[in-house]
PDB file of N, CA and C in Angstrom:
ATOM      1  N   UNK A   1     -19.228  72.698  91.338  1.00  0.00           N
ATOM      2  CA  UNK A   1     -18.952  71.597  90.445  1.00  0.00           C
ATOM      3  C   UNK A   1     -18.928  72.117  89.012  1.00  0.00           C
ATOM      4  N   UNK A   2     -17.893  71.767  88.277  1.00  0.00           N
ATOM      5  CA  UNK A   2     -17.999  72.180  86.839  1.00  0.00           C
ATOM      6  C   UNK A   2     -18.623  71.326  86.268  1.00  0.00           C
ATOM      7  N   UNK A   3     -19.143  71.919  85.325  1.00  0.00           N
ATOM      8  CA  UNK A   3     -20.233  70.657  84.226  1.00  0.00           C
ATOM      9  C   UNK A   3     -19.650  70.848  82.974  1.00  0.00           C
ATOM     10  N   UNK A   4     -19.092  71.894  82.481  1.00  0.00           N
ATOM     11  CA  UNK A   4     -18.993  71.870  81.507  1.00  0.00           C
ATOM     12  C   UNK A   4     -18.205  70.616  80.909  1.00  0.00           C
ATOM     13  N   UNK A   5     -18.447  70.351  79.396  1.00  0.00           N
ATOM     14  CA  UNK A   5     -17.929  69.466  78.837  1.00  0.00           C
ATOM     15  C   UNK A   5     -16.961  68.932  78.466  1.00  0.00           C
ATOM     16  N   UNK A   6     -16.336  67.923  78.446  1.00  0.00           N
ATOM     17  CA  UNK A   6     -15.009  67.612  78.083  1.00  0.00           C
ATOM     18  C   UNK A   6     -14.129  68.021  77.096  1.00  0.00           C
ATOM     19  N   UNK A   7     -15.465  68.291  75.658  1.00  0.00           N
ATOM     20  CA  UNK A   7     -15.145  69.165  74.334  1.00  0.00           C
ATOM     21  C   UNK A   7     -14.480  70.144  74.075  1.00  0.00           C
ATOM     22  N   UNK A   8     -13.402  69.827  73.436  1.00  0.00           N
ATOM     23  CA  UNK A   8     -12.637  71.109  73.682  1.00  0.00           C
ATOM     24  C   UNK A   8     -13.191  72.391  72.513  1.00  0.00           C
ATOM     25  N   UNK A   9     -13.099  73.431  72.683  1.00  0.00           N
ATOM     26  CA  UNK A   9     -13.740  74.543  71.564  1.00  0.00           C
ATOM     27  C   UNK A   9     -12.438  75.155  71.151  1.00  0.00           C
ATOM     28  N   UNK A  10     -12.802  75.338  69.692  1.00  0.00           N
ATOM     29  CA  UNK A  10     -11.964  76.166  68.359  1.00  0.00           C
ATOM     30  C   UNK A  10     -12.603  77.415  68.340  1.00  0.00           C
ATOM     31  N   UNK A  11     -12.080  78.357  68.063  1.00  0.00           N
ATOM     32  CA  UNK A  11     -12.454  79.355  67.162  1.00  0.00           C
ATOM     33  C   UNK A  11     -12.753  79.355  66.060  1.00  0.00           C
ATOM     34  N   UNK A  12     -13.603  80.272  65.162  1.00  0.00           N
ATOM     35  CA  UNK A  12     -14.232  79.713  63.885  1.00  0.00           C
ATOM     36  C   UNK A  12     -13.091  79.970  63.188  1.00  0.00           C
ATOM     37  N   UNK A  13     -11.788  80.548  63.375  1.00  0.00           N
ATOM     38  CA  UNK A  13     -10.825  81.555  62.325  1.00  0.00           C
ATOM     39  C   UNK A  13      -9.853  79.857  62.390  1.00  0.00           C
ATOM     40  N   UNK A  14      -9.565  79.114  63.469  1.00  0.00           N
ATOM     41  CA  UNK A  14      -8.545  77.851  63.708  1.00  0.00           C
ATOM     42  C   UNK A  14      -8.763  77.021  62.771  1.00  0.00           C
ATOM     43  N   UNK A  15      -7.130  76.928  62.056  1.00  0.00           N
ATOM     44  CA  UNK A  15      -7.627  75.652  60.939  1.00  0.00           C
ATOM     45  C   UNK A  15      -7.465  74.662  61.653  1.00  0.00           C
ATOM     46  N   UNK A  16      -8.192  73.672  61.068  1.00  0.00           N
ATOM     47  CA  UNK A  16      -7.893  72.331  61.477  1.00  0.00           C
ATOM     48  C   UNK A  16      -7.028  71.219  61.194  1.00  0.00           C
ATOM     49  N   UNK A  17      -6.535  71.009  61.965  1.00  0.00           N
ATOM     50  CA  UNK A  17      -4.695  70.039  61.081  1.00  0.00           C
ATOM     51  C   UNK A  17      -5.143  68.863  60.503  1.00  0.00           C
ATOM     52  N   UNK A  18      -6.624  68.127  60.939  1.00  0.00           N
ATOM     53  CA  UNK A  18      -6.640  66.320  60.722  1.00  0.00           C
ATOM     54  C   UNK A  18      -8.036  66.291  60.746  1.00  0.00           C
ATOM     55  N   UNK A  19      -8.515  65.824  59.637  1.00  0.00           N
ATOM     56  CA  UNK A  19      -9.708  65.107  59.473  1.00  0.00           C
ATOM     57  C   UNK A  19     -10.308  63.773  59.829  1.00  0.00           C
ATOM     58  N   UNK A  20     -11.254  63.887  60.488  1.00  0.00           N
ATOM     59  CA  UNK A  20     -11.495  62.971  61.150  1.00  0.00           C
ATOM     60  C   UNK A  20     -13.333  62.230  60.388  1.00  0.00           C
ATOM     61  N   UNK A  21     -12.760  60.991  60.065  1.00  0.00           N
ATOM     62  CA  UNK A  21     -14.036  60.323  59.427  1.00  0.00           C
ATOM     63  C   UNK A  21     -14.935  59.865  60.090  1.00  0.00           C
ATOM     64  N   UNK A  22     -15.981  59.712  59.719  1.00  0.00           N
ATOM     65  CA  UNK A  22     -16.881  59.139  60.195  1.00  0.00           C
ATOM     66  C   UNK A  22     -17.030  57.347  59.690  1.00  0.00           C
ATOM     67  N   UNK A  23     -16.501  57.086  58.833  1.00  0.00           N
ATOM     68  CA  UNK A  23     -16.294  55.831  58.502  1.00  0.00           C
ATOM     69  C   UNK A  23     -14.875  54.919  59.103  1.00  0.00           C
ATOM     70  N   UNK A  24     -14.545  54.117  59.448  1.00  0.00           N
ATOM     71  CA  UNK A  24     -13.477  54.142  59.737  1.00  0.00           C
ATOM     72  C   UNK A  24     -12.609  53.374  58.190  1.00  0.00           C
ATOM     73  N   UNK A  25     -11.031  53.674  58.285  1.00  0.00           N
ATOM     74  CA  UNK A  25     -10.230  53.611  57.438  1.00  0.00           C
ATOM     75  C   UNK A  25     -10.828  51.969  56.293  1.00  0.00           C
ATOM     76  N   UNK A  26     -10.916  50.735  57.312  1.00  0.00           N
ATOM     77  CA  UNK A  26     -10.591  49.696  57.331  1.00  0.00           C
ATOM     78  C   UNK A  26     -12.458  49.568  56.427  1.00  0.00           C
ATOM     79  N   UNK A  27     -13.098  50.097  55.984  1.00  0.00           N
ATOM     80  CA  UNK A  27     -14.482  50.098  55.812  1.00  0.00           C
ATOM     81  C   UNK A  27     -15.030  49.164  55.170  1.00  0.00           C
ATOM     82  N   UNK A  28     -13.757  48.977  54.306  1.00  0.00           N
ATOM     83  CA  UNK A  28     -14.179  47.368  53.100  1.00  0.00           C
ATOM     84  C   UNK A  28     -14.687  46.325  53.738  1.00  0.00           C
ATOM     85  N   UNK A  29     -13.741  46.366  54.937  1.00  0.00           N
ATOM     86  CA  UNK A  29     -13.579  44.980  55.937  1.00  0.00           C
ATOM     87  C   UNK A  29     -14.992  44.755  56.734  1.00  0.00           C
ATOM     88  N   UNK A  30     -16.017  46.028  57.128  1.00  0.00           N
ATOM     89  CA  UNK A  30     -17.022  46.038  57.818  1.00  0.00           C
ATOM     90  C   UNK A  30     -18.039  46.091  57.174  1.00  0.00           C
ATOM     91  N   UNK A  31     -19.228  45.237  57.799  1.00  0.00           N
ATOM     92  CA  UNK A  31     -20.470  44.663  57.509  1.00  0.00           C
ATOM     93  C   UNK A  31     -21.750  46.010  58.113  1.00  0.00           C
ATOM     94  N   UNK A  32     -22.174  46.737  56.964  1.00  0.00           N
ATOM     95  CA  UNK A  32     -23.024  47.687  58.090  1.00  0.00           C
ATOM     96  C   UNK A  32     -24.426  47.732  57.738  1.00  0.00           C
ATOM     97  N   UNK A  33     -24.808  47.813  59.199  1.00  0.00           N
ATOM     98  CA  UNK A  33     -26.663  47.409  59.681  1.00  0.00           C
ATOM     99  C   UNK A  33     -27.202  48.053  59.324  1.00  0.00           C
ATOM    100  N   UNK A  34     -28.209  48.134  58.731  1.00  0.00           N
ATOM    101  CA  UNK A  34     -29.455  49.476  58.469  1.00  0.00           C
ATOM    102  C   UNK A  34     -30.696  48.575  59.521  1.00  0.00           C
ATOM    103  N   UNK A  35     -31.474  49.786  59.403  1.00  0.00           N
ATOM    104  CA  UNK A  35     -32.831  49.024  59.510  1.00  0.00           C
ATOM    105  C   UNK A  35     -33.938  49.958  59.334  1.00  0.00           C
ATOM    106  N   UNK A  36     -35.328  48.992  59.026  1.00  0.00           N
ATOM    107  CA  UNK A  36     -36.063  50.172  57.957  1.00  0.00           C
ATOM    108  C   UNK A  36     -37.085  50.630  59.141  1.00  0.00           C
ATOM    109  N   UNK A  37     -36.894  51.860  59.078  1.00  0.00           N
ATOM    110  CA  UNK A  37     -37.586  53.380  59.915  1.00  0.00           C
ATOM    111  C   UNK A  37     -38.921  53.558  59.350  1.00  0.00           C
ATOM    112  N   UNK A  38     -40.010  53.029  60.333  1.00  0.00           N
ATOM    113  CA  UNK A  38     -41.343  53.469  59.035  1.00  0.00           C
ATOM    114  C   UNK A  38     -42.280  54.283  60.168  1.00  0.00           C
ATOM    115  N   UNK A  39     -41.475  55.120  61.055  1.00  0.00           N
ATOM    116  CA  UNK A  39     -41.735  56.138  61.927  1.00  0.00           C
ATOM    117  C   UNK A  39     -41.586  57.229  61.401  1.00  0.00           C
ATOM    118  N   UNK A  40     -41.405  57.564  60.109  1.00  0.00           N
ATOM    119  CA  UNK A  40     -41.010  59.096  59.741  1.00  0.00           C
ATOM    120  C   UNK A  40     -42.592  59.720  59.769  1.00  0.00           C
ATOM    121  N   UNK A  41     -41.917  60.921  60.071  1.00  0.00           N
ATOM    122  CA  UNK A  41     -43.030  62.164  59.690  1.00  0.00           C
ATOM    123  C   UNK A  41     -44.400  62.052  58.346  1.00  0.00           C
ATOM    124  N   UNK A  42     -43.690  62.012  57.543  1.00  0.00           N
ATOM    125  CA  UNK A  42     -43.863  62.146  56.290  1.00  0.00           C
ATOM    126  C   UNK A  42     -44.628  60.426  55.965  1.00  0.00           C
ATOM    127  N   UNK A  43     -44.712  59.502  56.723  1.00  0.00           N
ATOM    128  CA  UNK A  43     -45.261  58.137  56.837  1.00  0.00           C
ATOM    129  C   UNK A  43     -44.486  56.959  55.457  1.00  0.00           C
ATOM    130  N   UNK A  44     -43.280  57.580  54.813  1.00  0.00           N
ATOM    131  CA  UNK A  44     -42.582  57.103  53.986  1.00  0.00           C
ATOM    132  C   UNK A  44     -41.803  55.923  55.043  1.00  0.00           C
ATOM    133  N   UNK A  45     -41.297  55.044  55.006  1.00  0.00           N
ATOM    134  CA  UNK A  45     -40.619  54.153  55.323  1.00  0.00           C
ATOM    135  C   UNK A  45     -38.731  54.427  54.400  1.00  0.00           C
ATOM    136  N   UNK A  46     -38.074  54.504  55.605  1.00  0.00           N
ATOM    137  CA  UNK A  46     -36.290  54.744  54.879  1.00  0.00           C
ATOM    138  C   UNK A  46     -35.382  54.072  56.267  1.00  0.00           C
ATOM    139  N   UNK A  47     -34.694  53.339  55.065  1.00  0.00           N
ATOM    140  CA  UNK A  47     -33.618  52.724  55.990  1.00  0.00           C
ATOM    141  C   UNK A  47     -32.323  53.955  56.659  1.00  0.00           C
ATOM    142  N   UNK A  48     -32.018  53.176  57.466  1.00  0.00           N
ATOM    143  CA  UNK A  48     -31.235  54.006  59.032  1.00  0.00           C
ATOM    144  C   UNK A  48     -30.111  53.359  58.984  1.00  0.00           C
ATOM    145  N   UNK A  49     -29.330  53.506  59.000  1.00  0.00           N
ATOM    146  CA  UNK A  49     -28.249  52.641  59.497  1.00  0.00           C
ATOM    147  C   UNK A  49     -27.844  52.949  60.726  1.00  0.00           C
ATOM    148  N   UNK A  50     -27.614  51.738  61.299  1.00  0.00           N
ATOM    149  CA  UNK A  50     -27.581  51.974  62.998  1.00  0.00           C
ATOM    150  C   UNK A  50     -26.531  51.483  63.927  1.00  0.00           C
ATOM    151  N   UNK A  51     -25.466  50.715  62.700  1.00  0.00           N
ATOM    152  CA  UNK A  51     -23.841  50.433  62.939  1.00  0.00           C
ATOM    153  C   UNK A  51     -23.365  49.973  61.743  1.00  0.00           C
ATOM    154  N   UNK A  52     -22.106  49.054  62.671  1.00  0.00           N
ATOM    155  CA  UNK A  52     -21.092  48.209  62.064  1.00  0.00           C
ATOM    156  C   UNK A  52     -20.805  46.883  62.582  1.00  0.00           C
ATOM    157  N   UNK A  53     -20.978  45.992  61.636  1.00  0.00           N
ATOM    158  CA  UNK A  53     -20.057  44.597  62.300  1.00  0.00           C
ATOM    159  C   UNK A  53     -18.815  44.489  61.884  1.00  0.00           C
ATOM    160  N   UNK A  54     -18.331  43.930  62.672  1.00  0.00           N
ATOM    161  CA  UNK A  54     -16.441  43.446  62.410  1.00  0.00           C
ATOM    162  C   UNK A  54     -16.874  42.428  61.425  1.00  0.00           C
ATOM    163  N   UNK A  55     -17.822  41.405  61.039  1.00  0.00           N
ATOM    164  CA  UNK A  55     -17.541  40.375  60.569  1.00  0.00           C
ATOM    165  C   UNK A  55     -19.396  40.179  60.345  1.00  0.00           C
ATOM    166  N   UNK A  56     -19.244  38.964  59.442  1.00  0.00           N
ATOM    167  CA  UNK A  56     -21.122  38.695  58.823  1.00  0.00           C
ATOM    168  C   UNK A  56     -21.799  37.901  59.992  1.00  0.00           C
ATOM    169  N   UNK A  57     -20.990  37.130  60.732  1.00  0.00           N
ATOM    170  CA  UNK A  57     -22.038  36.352  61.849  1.00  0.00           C
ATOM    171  C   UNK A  57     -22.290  37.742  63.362  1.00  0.00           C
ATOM    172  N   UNK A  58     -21.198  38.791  63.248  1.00  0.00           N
ATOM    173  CA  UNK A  58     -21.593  39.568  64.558  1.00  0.00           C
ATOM    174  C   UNK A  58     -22.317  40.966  63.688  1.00  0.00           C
ATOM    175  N   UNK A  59     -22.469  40.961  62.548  1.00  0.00           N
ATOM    176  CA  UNK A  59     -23.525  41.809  62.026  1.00  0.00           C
ATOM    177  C   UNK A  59     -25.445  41.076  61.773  1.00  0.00           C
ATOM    178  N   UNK A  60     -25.166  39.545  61.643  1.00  0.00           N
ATOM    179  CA  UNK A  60     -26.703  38.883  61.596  1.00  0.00           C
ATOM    180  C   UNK A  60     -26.753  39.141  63.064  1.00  0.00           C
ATOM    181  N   UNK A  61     -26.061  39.166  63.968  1.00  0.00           N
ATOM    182  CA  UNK A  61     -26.733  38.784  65.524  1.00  0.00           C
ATOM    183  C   UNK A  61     -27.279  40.111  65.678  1.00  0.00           C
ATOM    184  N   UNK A  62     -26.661  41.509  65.517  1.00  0.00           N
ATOM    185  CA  UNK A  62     -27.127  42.618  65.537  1.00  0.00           C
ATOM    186  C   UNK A  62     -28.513  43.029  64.996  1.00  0.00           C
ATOM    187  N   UNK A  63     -28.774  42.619  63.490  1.00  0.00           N
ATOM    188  CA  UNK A  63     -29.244  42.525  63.074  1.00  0.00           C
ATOM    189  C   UNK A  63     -30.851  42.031  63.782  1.00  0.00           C
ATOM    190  N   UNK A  64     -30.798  40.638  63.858  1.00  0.00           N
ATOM    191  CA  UNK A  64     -31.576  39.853  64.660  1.00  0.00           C
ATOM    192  C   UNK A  64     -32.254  40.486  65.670  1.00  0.00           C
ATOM    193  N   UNK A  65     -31.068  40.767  66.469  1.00  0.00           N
ATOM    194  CA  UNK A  65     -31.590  41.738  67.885  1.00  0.00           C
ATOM    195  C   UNK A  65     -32.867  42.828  67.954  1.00  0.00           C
ATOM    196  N   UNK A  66     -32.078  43.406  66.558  1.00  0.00           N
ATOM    197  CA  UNK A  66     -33.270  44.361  66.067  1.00  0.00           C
ATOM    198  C   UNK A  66     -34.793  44.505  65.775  1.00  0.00           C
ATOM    199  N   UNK A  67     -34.911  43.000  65.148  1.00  0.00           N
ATOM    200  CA  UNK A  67     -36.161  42.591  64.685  1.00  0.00           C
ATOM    201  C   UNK A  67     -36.471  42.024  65.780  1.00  0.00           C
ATOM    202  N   UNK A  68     -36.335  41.796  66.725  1.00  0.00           N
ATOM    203  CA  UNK A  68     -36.592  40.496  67.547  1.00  0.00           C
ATOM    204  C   UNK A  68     -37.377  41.052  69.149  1.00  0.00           C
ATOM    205  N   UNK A  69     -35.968  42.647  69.183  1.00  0.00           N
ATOM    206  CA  UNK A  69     -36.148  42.861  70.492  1.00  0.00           C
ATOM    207  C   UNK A  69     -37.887  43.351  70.896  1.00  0.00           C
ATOM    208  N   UNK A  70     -38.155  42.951  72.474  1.00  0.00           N
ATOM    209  CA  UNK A  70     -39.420  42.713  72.939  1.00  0.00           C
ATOM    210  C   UNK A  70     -40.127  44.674  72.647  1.00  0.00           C
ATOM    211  N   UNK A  71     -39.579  45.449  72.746  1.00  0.00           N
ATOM    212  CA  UNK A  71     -40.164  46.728  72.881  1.00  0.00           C
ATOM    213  C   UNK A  71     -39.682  47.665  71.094  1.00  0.00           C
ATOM    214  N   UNK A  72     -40.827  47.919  70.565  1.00  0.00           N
ATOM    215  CA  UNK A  72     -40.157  48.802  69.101  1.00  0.00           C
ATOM    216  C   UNK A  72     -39.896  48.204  68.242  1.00  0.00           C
ATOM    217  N   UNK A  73     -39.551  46.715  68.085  1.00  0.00           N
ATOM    218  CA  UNK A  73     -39.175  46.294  67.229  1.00  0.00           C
ATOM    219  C   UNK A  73     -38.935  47.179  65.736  1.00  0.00           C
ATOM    220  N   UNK A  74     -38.160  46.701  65.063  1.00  0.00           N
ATOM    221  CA  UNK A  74     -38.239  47.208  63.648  1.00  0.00           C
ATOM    222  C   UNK A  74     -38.295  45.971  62.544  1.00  0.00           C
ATOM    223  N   UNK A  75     -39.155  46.337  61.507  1.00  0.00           N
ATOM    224  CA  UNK A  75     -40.107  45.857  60.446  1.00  0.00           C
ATOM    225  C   UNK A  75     -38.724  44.640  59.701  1.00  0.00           C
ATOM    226  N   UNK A  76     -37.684  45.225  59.791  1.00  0.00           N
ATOM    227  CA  UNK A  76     -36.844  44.563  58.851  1.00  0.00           C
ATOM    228  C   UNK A  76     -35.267  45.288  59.127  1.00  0.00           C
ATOM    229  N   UNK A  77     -34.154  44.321  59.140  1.00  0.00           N
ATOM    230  CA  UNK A  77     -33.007  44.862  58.798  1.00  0.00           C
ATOM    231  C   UNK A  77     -32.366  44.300  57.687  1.00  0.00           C
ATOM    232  N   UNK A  78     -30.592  45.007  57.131  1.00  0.00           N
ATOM    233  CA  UNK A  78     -30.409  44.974  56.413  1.00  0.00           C
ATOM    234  C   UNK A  78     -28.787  44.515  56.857  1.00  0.00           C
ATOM    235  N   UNK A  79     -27.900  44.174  55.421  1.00  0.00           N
ATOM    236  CA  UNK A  79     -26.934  43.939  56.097  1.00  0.00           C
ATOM    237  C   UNK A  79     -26.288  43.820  54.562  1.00  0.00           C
ATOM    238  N   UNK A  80     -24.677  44.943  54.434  1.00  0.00           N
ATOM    239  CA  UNK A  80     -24.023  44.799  53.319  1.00  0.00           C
ATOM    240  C   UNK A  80     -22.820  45.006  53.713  1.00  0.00           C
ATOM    241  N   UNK A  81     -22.206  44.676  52.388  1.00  0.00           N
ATOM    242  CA  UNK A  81     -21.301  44.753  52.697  1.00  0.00           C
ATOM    243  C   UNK A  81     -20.326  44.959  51.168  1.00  0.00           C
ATOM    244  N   UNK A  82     -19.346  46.386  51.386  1.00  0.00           N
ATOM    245  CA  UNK A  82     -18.856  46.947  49.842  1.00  0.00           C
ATOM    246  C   UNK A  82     -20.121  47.331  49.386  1.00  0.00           C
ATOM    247  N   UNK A  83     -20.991  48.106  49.576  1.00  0.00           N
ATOM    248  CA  UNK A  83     -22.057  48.087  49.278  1.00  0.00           C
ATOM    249  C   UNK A  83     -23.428  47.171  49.101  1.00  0.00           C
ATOM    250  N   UNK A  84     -23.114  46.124  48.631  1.00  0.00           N
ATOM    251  CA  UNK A  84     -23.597  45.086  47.995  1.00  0.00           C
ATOM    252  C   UNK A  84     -24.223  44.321  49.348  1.00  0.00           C
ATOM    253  N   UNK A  85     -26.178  44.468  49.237  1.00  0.00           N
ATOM    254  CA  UNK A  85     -26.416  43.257  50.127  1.00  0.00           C
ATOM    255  C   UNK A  85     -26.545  41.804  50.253  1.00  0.00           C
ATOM    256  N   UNK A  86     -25.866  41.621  51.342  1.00  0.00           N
ATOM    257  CA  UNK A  86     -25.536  40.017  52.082  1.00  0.00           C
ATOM    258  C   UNK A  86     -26.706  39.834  52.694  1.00  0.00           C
ATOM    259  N   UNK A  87     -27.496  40.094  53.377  1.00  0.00           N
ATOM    260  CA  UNK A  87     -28.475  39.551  54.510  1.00  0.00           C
ATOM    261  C   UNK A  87     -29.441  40.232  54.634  1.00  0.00           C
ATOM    262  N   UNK A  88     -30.680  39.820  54.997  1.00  0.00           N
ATOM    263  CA  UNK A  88     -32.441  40.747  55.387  1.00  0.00           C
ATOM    264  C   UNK A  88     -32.968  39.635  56.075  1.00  0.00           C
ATOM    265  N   UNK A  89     -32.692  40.646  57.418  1.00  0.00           N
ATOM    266  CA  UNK A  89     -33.391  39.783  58.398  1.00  0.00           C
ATOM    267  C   UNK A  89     -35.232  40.713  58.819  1.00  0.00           C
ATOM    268  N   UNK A  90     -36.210  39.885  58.302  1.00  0.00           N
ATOM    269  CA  UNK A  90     -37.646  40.195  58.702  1.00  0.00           C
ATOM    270  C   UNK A  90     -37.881  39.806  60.226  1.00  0.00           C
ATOM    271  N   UNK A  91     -38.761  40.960  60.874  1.00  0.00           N
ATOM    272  CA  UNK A  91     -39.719  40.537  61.810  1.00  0.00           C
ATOM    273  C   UNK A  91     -40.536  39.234  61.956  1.00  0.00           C
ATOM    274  N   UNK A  92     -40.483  38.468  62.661  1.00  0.00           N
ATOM    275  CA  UNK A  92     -41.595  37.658  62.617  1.00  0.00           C
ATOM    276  C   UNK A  92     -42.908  37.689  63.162  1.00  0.00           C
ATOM    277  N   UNK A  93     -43.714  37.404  62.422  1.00  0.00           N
ATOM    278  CA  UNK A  93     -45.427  37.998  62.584  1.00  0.00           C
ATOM    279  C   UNK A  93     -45.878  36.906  63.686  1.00  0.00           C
TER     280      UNK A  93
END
């Protein structure tokens, strides 16, 4: 059975024809999640970002999920958009 990976491999000398983002093109248009990490090493608390919504009501539900879900929860999320934040959804105590 082959395992190896689907990934195809370059040589280090191969240029590369097309850059490929990590943001997608359309970015203005998307709403993106953070949420605040207060698991670090260092015991500092820093936000994560942990997607994208298409839109502000399927980025609060994400959001929500986050704070809400039964195992790990996280302390607080975040939610902007063009930079600029729209939404902070807290844990409830």
């Amino acid at each position: 059975m082959d395992q190896r990976g689907s990934r195809a491999t370059r040589d280090a000398h191969e240029e590369t024809s097309a850059h490929v983002r990590c943001t997608p093109p359309p970015a203005r248009q998307l709403f993106e999640i953070a949420v605040l990490d207060t698991t670090a090493e260092d015991g500092r608390p820093y936000w994560h970002t942990i997607g994208w919504g298409i839109d502000r009501v399927e980025a609060d539900n994400i959001a929500e999920t986050y704070v809400n879900r039964p195992s790990c929860p996280y302390d607080a999320a975040r939610i902007r958009h063009n930079g600029h934040l729209v939404g902070l959804h807290r844990r409830q105590a």
